[in-house]
N, C-alpha and C. Protein backbone atom coordinates (compact mmCIF):
# COMPACT_ATOMS: atom_id res chain seq x y z
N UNK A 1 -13.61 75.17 -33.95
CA UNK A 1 -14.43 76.25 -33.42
C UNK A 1 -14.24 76.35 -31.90
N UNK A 2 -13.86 77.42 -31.41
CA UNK A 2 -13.77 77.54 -29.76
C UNK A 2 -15.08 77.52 -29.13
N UNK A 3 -14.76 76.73 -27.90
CA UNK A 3 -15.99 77.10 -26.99
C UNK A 3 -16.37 78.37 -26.14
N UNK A 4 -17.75 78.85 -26.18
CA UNK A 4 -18.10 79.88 -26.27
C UNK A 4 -19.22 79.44 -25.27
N UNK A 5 -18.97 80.75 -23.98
CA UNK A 5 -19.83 80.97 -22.60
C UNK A 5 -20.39 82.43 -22.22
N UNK A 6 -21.52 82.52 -22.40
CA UNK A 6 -21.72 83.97 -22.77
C UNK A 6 -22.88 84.04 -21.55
N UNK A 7 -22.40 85.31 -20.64
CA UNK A 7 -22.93 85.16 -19.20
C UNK A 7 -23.51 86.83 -19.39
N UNK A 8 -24.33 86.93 -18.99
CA UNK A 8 -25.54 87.85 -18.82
C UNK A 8 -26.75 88.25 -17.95
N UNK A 9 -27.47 89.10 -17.55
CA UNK A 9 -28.64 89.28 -16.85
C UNK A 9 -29.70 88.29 -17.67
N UNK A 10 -30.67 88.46 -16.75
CA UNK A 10 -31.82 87.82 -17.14
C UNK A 10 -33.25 88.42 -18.33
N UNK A 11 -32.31 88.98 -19.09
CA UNK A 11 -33.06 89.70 -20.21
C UNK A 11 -32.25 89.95 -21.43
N UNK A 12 -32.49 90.83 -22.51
CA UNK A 12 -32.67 90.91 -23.62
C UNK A 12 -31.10 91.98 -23.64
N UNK A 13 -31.15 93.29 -23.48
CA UNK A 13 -30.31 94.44 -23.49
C UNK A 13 -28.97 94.47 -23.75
N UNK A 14 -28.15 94.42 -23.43
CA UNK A 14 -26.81 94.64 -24.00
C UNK A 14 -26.49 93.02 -24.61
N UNK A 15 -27.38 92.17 -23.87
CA UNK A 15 -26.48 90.69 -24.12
C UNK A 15 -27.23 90.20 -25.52
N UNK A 16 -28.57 90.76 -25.87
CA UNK A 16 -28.83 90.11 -27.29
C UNK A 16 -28.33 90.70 -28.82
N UNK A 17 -27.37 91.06 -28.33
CA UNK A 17 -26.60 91.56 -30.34
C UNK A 17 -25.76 90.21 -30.17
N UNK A 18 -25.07 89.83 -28.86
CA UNK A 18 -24.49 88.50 -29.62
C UNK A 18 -25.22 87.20 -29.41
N UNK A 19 -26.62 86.78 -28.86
CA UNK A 19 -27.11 86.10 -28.98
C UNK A 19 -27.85 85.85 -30.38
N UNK A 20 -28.46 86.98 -31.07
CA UNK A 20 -28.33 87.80 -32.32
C UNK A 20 -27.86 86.64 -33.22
N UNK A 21 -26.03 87.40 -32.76
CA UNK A 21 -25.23 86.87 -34.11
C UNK A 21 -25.15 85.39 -34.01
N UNK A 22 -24.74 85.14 -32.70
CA UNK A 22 -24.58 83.07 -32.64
C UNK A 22 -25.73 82.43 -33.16
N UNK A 23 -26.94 83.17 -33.14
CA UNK A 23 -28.25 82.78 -33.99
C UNK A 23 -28.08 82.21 -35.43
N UNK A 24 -27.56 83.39 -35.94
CA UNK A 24 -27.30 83.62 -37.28
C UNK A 24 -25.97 82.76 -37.95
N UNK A 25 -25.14 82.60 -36.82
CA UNK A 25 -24.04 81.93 -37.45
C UNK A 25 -24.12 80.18 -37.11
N UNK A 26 -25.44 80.22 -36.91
CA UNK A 26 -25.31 79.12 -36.10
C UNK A 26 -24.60 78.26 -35.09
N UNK A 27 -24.05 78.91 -34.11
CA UNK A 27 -22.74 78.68 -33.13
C UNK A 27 -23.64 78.42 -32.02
N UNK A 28 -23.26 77.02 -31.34
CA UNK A 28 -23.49 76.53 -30.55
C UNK A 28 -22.71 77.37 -28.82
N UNK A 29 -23.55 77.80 -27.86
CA UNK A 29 -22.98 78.54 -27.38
C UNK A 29 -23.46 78.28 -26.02
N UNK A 30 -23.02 78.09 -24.85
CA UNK A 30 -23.54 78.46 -23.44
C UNK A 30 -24.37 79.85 -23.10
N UNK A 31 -25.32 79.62 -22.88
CA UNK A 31 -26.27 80.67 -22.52
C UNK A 31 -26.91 80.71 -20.82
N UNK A 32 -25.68 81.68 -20.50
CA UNK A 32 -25.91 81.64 -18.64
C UNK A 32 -26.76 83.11 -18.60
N UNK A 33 -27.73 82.88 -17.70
CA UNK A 33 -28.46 84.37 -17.34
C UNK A 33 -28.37 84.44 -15.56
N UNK A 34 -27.59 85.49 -15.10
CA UNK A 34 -27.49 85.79 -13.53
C UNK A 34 -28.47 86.78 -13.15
N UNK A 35 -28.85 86.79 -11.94
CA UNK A 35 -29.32 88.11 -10.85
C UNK A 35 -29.39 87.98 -9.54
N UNK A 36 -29.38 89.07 -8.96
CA UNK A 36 -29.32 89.22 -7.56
C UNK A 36 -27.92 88.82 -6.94
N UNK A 37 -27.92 87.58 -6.11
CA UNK A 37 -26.86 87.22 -5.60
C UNK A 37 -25.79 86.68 -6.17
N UNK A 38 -26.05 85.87 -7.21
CA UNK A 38 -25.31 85.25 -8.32
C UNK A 38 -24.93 86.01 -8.74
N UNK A 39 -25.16 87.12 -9.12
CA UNK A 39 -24.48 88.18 -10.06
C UNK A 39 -23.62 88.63 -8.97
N UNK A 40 -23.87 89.26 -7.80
CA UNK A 40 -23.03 89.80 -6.76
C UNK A 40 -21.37 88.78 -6.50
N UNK A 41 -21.96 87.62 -6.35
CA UNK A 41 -20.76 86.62 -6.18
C UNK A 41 -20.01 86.87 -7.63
N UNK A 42 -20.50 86.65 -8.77
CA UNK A 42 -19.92 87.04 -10.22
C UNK A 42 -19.10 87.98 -10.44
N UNK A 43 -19.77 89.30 -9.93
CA UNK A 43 -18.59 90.48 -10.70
C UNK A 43 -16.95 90.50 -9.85
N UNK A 44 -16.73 90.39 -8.72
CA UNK A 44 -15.34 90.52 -8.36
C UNK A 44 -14.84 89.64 -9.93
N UNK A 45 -14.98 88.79 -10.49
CA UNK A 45 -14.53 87.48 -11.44
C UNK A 45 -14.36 88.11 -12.67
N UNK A 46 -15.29 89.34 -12.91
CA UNK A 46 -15.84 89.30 -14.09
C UNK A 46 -14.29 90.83 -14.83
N UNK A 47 -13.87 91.31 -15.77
CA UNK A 47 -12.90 91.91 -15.98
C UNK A 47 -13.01 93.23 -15.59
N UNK A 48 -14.07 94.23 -15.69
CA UNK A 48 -14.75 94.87 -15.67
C UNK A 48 -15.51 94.98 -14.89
N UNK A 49 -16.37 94.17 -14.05
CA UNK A 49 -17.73 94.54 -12.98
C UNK A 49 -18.70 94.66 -13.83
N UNK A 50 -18.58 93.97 -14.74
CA UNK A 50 -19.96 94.27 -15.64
C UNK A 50 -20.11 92.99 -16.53
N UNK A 51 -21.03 92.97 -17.39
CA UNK A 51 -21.88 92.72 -18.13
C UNK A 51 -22.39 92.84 -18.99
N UNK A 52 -22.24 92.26 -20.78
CA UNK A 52 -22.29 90.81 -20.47
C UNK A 52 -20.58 90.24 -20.53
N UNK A 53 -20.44 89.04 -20.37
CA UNK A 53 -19.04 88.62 -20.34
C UNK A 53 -18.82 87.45 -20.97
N UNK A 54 -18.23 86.94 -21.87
CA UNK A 54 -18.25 86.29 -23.13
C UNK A 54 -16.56 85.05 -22.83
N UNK A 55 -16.96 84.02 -22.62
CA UNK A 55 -15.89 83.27 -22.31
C UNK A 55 -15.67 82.56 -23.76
N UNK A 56 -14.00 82.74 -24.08
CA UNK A 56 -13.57 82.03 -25.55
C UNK A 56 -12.65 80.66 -25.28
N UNK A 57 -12.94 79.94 -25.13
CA UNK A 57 -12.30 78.79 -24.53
C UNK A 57 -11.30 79.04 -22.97
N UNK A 58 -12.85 79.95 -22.42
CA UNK A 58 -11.98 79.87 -20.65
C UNK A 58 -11.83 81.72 -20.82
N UNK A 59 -11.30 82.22 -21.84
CA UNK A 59 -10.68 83.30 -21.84
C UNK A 59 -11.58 84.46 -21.73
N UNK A 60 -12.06 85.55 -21.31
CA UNK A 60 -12.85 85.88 -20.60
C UNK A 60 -12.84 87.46 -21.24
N UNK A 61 -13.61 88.00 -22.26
CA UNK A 61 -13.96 89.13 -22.67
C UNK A 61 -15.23 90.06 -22.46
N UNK A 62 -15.30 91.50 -21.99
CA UNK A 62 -16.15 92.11 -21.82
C UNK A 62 -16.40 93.03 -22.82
N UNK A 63 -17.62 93.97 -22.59
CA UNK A 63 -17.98 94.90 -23.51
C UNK A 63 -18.48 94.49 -24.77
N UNK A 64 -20.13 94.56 -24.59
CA UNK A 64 -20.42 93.89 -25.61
C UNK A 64 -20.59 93.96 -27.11
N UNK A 65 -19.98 95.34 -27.40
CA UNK A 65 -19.54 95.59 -28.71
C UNK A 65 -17.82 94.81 -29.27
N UNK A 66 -17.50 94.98 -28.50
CA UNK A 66 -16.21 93.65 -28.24
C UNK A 66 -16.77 92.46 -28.65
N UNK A 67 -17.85 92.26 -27.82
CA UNK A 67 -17.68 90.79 -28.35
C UNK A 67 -18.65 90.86 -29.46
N UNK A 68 -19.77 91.44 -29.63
CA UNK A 68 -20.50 91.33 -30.67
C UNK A 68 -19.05 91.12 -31.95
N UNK A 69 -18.18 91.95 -31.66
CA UNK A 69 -17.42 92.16 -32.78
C UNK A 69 -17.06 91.10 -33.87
N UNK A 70 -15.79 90.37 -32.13
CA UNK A 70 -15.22 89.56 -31.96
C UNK A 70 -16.13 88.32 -33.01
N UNK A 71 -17.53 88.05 -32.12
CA UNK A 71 -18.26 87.27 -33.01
C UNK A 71 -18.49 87.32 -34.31
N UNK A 72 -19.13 88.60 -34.87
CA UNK A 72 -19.26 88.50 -36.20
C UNK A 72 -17.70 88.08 -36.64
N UNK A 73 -16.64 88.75 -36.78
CA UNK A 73 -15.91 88.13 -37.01
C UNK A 73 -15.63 86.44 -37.52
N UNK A 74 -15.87 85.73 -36.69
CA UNK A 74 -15.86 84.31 -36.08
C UNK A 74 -16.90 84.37 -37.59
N UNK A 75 -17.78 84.63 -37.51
CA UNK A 75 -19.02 83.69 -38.38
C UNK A 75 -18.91 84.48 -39.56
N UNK A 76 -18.31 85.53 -39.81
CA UNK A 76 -17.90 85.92 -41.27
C UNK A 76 -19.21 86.75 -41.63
N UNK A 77 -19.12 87.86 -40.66
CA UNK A 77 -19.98 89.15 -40.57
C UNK A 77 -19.82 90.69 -39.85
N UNK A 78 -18.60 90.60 -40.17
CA UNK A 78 -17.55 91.45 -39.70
C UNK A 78 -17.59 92.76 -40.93
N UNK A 79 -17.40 92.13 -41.92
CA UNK A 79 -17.64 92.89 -43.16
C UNK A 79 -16.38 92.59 -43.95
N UNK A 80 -16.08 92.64 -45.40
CA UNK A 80 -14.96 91.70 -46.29
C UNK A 80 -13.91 92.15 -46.43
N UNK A 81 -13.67 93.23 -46.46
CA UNK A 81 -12.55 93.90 -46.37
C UNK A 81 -12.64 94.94 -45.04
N UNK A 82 -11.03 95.67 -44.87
CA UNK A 82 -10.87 96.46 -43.74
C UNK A 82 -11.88 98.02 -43.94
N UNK A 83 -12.06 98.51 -45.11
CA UNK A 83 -12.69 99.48 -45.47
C UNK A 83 -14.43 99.22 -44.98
N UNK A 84 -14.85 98.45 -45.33
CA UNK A 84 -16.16 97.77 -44.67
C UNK A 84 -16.88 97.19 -43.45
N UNK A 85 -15.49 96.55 -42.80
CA UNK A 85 -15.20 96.73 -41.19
C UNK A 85 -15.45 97.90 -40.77
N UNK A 86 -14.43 99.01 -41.43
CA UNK A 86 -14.90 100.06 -40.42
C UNK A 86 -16.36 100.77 -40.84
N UNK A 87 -16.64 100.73 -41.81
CA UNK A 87 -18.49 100.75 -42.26
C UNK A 87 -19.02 100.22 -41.01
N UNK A 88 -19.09 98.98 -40.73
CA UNK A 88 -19.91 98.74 -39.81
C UNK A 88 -19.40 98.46 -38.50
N UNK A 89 -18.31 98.92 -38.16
CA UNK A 89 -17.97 99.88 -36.72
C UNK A 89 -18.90 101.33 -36.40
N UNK A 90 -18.90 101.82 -37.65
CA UNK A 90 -19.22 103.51 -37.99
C UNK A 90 -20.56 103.28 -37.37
N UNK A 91 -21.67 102.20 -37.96
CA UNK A 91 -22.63 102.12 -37.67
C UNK A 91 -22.81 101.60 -36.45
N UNK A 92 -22.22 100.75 -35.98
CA UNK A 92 -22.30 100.38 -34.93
C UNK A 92 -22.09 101.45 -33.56
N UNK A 93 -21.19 102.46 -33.73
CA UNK A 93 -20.88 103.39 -32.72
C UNK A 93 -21.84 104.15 -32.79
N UNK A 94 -22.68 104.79 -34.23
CA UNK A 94 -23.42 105.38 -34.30
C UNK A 94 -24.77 105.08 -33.53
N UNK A 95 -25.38 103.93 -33.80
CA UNK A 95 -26.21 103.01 -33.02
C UNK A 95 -26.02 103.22 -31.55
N UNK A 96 -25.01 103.23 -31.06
CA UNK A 96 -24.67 103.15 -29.25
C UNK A 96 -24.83 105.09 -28.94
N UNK A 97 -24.34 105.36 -30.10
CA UNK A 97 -24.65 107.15 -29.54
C UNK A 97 -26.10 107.13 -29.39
N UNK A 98 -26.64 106.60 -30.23
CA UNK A 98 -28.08 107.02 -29.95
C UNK A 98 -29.11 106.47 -28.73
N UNK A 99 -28.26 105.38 -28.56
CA UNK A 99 -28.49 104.84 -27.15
C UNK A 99 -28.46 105.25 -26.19
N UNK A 100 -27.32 106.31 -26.30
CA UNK A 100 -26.69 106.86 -25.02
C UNK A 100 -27.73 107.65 -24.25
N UNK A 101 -28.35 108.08 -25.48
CA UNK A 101 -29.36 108.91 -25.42
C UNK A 101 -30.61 109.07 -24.71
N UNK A 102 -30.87 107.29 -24.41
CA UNK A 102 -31.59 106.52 -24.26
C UNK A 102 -31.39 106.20 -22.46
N UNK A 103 -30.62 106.50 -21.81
CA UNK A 103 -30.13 106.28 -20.88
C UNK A 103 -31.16 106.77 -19.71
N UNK A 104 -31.38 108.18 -19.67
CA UNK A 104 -32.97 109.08 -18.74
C UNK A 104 -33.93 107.60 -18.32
N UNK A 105 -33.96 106.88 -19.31
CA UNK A 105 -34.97 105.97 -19.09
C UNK A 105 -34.35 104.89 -17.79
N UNK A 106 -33.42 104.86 -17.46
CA UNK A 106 -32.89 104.20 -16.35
C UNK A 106 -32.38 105.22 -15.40
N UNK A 107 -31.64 106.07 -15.58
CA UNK A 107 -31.28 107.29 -14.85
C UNK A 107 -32.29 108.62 -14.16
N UNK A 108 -33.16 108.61 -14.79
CA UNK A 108 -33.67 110.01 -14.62
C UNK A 108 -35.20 109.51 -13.38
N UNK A 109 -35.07 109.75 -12.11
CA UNK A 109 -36.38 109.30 -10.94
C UNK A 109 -38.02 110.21 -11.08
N UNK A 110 -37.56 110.79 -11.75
CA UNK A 110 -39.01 112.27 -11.73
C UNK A 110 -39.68 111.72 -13.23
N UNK A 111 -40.72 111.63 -12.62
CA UNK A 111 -41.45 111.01 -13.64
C UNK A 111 -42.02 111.96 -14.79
N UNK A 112 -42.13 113.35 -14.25
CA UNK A 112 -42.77 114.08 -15.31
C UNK A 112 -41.27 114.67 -16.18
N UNK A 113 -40.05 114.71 -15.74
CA UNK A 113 -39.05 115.00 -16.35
C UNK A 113 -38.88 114.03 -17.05
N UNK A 114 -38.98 112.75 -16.95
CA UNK A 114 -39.20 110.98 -18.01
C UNK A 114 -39.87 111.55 -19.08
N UNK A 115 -41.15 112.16 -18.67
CA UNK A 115 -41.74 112.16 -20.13
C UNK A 115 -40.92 113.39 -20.62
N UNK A 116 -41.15 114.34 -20.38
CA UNK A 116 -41.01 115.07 -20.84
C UNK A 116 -39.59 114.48 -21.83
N UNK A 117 -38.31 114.03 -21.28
CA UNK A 117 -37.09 113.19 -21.80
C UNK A 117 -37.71 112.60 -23.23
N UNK A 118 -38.81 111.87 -22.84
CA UNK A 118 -39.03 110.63 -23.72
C UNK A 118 -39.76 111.46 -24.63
N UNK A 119 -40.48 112.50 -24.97
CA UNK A 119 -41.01 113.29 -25.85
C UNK A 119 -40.36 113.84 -26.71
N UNK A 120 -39.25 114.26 -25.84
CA UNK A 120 -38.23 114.59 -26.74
C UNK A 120 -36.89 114.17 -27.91
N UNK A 121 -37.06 112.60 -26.57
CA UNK A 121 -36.71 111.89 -27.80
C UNK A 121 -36.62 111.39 -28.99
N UNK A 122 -38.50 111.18 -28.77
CA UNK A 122 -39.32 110.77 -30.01
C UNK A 122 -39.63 111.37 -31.10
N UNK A 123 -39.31 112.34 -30.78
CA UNK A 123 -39.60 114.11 -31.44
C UNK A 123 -38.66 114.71 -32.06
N UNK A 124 -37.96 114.91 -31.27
CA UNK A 124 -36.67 115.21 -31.91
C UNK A 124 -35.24 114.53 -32.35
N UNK A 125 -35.37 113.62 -31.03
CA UNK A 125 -33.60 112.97 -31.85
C UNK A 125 -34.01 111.54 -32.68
N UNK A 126 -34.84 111.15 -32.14
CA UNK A 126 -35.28 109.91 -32.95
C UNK A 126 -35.58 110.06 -34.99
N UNK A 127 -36.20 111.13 -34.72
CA UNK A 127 -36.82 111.18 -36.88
C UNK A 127 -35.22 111.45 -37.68
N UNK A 128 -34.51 112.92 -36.53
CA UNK A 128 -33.10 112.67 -37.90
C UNK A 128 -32.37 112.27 -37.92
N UNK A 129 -32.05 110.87 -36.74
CA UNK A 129 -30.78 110.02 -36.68
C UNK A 129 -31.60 109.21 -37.71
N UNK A 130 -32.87 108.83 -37.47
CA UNK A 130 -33.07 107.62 -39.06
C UNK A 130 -32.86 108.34 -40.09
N UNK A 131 -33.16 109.38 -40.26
CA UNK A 131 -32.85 109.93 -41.45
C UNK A 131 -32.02 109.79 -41.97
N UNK A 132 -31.18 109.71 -41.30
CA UNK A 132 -29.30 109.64 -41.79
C UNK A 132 -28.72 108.63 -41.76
N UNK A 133 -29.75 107.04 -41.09
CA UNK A 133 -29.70 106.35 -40.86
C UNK A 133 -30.03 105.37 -42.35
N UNK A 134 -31.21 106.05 -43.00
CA UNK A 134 -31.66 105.27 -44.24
C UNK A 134 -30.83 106.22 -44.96
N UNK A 135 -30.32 106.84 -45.19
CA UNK A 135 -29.23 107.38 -46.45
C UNK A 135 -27.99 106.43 -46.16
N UNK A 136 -27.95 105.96 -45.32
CA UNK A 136 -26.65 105.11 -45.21
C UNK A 136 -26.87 103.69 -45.48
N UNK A 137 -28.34 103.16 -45.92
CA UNK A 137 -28.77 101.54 -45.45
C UNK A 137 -28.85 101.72 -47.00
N UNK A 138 -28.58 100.67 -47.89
CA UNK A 138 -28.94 100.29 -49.61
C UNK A 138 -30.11 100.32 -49.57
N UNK A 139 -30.58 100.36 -50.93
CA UNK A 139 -31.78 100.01 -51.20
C UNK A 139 -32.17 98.24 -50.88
N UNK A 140 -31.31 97.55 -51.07
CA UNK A 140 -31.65 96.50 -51.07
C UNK A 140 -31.62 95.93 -49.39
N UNK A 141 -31.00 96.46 -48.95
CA UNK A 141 -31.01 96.66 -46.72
C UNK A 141 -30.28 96.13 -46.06
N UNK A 142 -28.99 96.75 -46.64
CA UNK A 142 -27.59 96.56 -45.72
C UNK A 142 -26.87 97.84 -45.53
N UNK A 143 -26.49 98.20 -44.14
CA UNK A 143 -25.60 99.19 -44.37
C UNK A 143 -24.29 98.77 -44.86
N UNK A 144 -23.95 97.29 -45.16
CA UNK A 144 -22.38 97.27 -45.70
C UNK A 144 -22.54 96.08 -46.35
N UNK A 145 -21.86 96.38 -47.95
CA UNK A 145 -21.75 95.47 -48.41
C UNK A 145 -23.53 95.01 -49.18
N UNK A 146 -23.26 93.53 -49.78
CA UNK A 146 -24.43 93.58 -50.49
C UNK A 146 -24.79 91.92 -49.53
N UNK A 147 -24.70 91.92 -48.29
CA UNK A 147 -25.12 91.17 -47.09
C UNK A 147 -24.89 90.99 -45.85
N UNK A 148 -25.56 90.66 -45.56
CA UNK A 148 -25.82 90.64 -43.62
C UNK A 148 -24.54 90.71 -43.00
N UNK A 149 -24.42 92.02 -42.00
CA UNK A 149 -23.48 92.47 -41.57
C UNK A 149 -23.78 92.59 -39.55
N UNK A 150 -22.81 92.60 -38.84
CA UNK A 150 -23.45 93.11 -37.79
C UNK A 150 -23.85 94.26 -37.50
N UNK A 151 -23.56 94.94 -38.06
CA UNK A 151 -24.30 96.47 -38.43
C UNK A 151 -25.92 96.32 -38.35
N UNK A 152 -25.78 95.68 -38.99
CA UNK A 152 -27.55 95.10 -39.41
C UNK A 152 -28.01 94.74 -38.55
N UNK A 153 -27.37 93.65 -37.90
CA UNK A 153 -27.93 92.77 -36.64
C UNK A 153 -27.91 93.95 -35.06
N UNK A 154 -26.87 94.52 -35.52
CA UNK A 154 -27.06 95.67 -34.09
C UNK A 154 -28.01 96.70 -34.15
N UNK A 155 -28.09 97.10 -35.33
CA UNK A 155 -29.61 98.22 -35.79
C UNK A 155 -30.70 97.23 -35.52
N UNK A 156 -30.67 96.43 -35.58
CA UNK A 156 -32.14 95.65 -35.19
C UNK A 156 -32.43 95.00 -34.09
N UNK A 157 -31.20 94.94 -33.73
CA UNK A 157 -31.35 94.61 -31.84
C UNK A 157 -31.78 95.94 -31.18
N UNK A 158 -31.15 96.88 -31.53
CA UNK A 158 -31.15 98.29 -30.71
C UNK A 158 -32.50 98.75 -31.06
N UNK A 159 -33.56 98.68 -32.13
CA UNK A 159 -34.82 99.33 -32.66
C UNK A 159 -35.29 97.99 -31.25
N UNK A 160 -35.56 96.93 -31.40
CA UNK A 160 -36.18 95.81 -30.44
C UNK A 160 -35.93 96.61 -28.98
N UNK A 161 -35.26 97.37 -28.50
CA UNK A 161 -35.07 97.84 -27.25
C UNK A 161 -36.31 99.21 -27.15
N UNK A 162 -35.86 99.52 -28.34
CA UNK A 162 -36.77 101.24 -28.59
C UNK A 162 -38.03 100.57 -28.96
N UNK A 163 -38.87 100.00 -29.37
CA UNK A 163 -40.28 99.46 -29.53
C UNK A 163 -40.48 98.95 -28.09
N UNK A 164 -39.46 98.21 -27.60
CA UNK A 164 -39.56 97.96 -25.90
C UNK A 164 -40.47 98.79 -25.21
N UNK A 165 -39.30 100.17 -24.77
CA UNK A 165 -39.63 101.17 -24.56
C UNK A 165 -41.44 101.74 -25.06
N UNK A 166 -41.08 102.27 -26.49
CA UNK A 166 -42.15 102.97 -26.89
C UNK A 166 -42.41 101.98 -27.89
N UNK A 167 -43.39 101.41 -27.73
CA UNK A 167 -44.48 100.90 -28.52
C UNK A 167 -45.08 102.10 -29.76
N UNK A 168 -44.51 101.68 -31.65
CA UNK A 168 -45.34 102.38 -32.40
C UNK A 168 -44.41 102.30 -33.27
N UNK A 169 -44.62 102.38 -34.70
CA UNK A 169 -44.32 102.72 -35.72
C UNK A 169 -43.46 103.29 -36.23
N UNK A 170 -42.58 103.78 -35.38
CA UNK A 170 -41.30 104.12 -35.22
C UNK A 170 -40.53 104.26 -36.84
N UNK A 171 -40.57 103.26 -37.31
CA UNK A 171 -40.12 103.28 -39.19
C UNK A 171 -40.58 103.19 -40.30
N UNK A 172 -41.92 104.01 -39.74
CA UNK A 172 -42.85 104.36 -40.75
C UNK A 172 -42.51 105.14 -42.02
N UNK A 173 -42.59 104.57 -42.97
CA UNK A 173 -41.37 105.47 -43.94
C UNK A 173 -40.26 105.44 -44.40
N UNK A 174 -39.78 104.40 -43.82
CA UNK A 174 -38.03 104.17 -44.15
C UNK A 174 -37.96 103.45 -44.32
N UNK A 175 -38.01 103.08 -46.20
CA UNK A 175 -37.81 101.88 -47.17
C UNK A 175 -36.96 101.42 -46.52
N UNK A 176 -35.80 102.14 -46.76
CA UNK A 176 -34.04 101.01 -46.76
C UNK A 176 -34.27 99.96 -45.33
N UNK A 177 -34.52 101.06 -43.74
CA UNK A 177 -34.54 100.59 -42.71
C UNK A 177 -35.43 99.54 -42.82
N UNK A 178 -36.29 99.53 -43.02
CA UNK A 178 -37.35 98.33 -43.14
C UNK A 178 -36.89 97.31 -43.42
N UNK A 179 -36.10 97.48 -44.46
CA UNK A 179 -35.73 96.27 -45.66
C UNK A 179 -34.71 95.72 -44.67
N UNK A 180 -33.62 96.65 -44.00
CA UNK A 180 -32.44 96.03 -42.96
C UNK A 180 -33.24 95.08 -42.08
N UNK A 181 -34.83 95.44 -41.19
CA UNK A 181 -34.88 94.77 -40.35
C UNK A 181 -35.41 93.72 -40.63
N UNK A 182 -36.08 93.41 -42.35
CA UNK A 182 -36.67 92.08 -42.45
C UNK A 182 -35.23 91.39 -42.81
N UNK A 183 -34.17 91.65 -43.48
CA UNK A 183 -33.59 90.92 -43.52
C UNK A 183 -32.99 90.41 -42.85
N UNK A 184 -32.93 90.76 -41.61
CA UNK A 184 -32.47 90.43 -39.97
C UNK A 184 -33.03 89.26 -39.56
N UNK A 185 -34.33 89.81 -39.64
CA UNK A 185 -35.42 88.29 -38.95
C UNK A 185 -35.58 87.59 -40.19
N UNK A 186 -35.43 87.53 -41.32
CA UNK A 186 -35.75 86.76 -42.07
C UNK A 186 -34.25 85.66 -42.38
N UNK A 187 -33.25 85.96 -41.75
CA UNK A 187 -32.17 85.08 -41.45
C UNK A 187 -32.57 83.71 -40.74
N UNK A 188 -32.61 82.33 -41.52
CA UNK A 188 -33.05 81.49 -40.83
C UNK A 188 -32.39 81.04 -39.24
N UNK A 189 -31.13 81.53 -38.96
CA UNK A 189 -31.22 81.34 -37.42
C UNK A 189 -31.75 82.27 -36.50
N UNK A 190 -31.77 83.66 -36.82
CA UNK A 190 -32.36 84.28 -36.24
C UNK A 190 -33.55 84.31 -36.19
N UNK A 191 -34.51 84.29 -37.29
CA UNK A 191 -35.93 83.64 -37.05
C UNK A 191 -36.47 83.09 -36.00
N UNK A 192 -35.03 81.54 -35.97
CA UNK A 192 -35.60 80.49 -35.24
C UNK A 192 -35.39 80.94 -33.77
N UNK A 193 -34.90 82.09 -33.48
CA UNK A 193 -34.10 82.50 -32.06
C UNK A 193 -35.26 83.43 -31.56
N UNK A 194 -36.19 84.07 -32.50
CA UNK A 194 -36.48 84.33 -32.18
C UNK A 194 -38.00 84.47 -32.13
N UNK A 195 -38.31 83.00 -32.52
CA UNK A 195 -39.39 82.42 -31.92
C UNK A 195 -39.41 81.80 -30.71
N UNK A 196 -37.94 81.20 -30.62
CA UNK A 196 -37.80 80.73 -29.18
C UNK A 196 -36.70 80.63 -27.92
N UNK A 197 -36.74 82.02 -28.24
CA UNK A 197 -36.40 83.06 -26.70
C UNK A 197 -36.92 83.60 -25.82
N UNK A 198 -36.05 82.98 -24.48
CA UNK A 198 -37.27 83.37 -23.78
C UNK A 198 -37.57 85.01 -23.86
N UNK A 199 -38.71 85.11 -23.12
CA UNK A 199 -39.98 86.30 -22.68
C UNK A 199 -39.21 87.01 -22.12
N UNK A 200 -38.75 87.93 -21.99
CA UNK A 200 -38.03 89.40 -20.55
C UNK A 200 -38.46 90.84 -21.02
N UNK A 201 -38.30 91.28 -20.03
CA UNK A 201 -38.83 92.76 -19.87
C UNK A 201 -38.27 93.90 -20.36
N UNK A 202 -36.72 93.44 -21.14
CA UNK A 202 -35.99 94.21 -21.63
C UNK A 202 -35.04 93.48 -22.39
């Protein structure tokens, strides 16, 4: 098994889908969190200028759908064949579009244009991406395959960002989704990760 250094801010956001998966696969992993100056000295180093950055014995990968990838992979949650891979690529890109979406909330300074953003989110793009979201999840709560995929693990990292945000009920109604996110936390490493991780604001 390679050694694995996975360098990040001091919170939750792009860097927990693969803290997530090393949960789940049980992979012993370096867990560095930077800010401020440390991070400043960091990025000239880093491939990209960004964050998070995922060292594979020294070797140094960014973009954390990359590495989320990369990982499931590694722990045999990638999905079983190539047809199923790209299943939960599909979902996975799909997931980041809706994110994108999500962006006003860091970008946008006018506070009454925020809400107004965030109303609309909630309102409108939020009810028919799940919609289309639980036609794609089994009954039994995988979007791929008949078990835990990173698909799964990234739909349930990315909802943990949006309850962040907006506090509420958000999947009120959506058997399949439901069923994806207990079977997420009900993964005994992830459970245990996430009883004891730390506290952050995002």
């Amino acid at each position: 098994m390679p050694t694995y250094k996975l360098t990040y801010f001091k919170g939750r956001g792009r860097g927990e889908i693969a803290r997530l998966l090393f949960a789940a696969g049980g992979v012993k992993y370096e867990d560095v969190r930077v800010e401020g100056e440390e991070w400043q000295q960091l990025k000239p180093k880093t491939p990209m200028g960004q964050l998070p950055v995922l060292e594979v014995d020294g070797v140094m990968i960014c973009q954390s759908k990359a590495i989320a990838r990369l990982i499931a992979k590694d722990i045999g949650m990638a999905g079983k064949t190539p047809v199923e891979q790209a299943r939960a690529d599909m979902i996975c890109d799909s997931v980041e579009d809706l994110g994108n979406k999500l962006m006003f909330m860091f970008t946008e300074k006018d506070e009454n244009k925020k809400e107004e953003k965030k109303k609309e989110f909630l309102e409108k793009t939020l009810p028919p991406t799940l919609d289309l979201f639980e036609k794609l999840a089994s009954a039994e709560g995988y979007f791929v395959g008949n078990s835990l995929t990173w698909a799964d693990v990234n739909f349930f990292a990315f909802f943990g960002f949006v309850n962040g945000f907006f506090p509420g009920d958000h999947l009120k109604g959506y058997v399949n989704l439901n069923k994806v996110m207990g079977n997420v936390s009900s993964n005994p490493g992830i459970e245990k990760w996430l009883k004891e991780r730390p506290e952050s604001t995002f």
